[in-house]
C-alpha atoms as a PDB file:
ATOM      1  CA  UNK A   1      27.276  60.630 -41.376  1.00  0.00           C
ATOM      2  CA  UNK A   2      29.946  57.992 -41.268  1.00  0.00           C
ATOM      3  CA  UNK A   3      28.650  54.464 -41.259  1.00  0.00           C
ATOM      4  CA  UNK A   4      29.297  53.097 -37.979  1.00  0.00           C
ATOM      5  CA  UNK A   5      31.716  50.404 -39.282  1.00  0.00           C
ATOM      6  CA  UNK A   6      33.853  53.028 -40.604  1.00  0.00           C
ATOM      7  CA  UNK A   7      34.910  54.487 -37.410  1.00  0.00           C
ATOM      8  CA  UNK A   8      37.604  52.387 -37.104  1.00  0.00           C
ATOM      9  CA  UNK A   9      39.470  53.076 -39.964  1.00  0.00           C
ATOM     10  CA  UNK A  10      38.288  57.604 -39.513  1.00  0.00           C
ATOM     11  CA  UNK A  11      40.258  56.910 -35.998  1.00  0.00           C
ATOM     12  CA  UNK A  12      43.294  56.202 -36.815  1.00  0.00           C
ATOM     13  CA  UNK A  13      43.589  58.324 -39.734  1.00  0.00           C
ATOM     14  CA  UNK A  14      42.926  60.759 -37.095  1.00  0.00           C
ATOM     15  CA  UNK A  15      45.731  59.629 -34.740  1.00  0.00           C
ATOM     16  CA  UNK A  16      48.253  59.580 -37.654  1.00  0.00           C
ATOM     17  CA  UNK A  17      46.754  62.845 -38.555  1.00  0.00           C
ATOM     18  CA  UNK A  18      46.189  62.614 -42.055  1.00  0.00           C
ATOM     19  CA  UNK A  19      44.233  64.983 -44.107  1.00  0.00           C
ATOM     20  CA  UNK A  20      43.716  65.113 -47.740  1.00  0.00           C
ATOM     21  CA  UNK A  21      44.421  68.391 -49.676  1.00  0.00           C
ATOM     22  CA  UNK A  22      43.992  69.640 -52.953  1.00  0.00           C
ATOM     23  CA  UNK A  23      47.536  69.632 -53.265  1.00  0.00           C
ATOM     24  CA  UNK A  24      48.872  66.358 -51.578  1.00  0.00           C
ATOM     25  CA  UNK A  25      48.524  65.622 -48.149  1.00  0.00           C
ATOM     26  CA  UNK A  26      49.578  66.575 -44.869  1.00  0.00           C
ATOM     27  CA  UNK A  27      50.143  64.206 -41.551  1.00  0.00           C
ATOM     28  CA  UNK A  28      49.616  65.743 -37.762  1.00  0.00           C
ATOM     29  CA  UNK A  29      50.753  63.111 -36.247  1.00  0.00           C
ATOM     30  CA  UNK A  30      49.249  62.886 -32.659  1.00  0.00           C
ATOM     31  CA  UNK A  31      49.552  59.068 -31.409  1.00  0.00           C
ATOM     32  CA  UNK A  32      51.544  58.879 -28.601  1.00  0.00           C
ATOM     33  CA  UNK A  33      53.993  55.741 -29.110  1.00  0.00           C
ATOM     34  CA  UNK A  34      57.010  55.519 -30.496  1.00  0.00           C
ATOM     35  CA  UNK A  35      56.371  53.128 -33.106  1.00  0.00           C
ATOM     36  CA  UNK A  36      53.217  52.255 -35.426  1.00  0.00           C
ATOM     37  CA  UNK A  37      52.211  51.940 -38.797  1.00  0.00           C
ATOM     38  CA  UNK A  38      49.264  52.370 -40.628  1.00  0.00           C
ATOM     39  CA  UNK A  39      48.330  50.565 -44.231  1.00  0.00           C
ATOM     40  CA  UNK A  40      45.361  51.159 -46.480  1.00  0.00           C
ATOM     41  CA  UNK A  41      44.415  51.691 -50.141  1.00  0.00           C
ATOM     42  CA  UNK A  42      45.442  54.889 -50.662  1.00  0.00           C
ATOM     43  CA  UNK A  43      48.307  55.722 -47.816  1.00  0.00           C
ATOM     44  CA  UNK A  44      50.631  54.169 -45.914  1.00  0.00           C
ATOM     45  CA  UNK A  45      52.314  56.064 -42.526  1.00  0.00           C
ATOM     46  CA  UNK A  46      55.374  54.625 -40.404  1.00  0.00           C
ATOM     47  CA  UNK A  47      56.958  55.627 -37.267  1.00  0.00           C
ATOM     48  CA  UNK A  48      59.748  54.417 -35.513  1.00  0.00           C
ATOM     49  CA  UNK A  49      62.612  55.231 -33.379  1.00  0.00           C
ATOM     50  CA  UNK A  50      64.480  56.475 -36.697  1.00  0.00           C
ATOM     51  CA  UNK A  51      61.788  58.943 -38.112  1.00  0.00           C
ATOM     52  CA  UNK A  52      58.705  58.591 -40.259  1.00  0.00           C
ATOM     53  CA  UNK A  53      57.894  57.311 -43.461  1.00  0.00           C
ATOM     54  CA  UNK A  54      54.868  56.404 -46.276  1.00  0.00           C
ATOM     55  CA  UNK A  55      53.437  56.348 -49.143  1.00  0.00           C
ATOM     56  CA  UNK A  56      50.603  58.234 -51.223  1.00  0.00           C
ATOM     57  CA  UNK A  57      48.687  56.524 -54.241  1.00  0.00           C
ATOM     58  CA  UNK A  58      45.505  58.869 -55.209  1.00  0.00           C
ATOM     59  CA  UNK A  59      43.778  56.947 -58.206  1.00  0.00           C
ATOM     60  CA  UNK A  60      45.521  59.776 -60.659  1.00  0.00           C
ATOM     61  CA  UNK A  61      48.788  61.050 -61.720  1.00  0.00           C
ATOM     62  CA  UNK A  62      50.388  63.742 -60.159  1.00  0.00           C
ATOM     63  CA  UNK A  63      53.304  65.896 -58.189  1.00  0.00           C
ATOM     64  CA  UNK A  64      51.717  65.620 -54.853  1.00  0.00           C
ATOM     65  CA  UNK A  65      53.413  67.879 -51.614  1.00  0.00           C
ATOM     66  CA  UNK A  66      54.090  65.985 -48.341  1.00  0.00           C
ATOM     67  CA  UNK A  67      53.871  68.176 -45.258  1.00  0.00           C
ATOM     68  CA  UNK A  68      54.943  67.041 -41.931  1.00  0.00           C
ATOM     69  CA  UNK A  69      53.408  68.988 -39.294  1.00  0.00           C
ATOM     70  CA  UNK A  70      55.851  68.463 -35.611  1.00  0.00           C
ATOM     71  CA  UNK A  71      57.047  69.732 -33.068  1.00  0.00           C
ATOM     72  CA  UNK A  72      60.225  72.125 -32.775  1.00  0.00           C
ATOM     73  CA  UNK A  73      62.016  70.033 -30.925  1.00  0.00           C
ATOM     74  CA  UNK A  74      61.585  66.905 -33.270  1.00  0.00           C
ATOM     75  CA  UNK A  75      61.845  68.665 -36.354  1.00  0.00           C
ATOM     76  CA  UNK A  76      65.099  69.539 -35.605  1.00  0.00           C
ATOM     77  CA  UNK A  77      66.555  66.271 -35.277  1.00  0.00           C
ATOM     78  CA  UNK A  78      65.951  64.952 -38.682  1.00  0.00           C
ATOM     79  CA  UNK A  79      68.765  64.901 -40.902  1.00  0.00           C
ATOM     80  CA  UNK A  80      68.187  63.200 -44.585  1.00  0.00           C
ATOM     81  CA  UNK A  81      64.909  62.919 -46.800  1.00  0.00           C
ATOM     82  CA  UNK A  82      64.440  60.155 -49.466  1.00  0.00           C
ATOM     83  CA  UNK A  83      61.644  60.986 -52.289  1.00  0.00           C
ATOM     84  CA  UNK A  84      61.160  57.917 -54.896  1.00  0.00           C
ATOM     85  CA  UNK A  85      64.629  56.830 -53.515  1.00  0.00           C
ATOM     86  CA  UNK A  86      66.092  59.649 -54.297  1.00  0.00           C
ATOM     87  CA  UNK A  87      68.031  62.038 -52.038  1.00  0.00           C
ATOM     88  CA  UNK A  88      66.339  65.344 -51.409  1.00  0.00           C
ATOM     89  CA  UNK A  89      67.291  68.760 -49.091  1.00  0.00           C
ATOM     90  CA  UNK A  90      65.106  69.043 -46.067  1.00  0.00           C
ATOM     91  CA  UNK A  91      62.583  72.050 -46.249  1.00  0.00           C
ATOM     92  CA  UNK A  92      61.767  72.967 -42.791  1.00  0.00           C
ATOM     93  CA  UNK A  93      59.130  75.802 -42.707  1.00  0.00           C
ATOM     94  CA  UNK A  94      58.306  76.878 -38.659  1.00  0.00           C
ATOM     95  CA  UNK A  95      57.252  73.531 -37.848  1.00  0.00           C
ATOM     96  CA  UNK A  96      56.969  71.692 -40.655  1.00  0.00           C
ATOM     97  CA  UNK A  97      58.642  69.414 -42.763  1.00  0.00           C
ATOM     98  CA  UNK A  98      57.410  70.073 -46.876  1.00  0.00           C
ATOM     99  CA  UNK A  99      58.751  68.026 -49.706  1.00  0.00           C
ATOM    100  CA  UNK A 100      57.252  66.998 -53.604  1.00  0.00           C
ATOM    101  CA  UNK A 101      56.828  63.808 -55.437  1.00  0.00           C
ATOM    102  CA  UNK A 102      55.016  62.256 -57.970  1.00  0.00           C
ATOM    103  CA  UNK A 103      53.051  59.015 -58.077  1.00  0.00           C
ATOM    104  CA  UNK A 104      51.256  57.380 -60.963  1.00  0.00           C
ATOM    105  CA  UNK A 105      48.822  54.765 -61.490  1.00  0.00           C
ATOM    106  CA  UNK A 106      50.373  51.700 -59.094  1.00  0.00           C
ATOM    107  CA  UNK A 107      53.492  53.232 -58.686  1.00  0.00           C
ATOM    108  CA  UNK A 108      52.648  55.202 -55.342  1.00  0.00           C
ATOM    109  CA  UNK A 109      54.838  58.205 -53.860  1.00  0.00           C
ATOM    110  CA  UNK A 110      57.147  57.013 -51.471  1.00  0.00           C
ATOM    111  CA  UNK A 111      59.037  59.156 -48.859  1.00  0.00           C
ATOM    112  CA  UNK A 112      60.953  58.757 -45.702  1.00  0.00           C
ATOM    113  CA  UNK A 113      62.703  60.998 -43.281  1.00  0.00           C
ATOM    114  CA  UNK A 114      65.006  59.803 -41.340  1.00  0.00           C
ATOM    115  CA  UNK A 115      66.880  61.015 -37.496  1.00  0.00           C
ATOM    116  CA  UNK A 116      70.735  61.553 -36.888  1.00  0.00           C
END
């Protein structure tokens, strides 16, 4: 039972598709615009005409995977993958997008994936 002023905030994680995993976390994304972004404690998720991006800061240390869960026709057109600002090779699996990186106490994981 949610508390009625936290349906809000369960929404949109929703529409960005977030869920939590034992191993990381994985976005769905199903919110049809072309831009938005979406803050909080623990996440941060960004889209825009040039791809996604975000951030992941659980309360404890860790190597954390990323999946990106979209459609064949999107997944296709992304072309370079930045982990902790470093450079990484794209790991497309079916139709998603899977990458690793670690976060620590303040210093969240931060990815982006970016379009041709």
């Amino acid at each position: 039972n949610l508390h009625p002023h936290a349906w809000p905030l369960y929404n949109i994680i929703h529409l960005i598709g977030a869920k939590f995993t034992k191993e990381g976390i994985e976005f769905s994304p199903i919110l049809p615009k072309k831009k938005y972004s979406f803050s909080s404690l623990v996440l941060g998720f960004k889209r825009t005409e040039d791809g996604y991006s975000g951030w992941y800061s659980p309360l404890v240390a860790g190597n954390w995977k990323v999946t990106l869960n979209l459609n064949n026709d999107e997944i296709k057109q992304f072309e370079s993958l930045e982990v902790n600002d470093s450079k990484k090779d794209i790991s497309i699996k079916g139709d998603q997008i899977v990458f690793y990186g670690k976060s620590e106490p303040n210093k969240p994981l931060r990815w982006k994936i970016k379009k041709s």
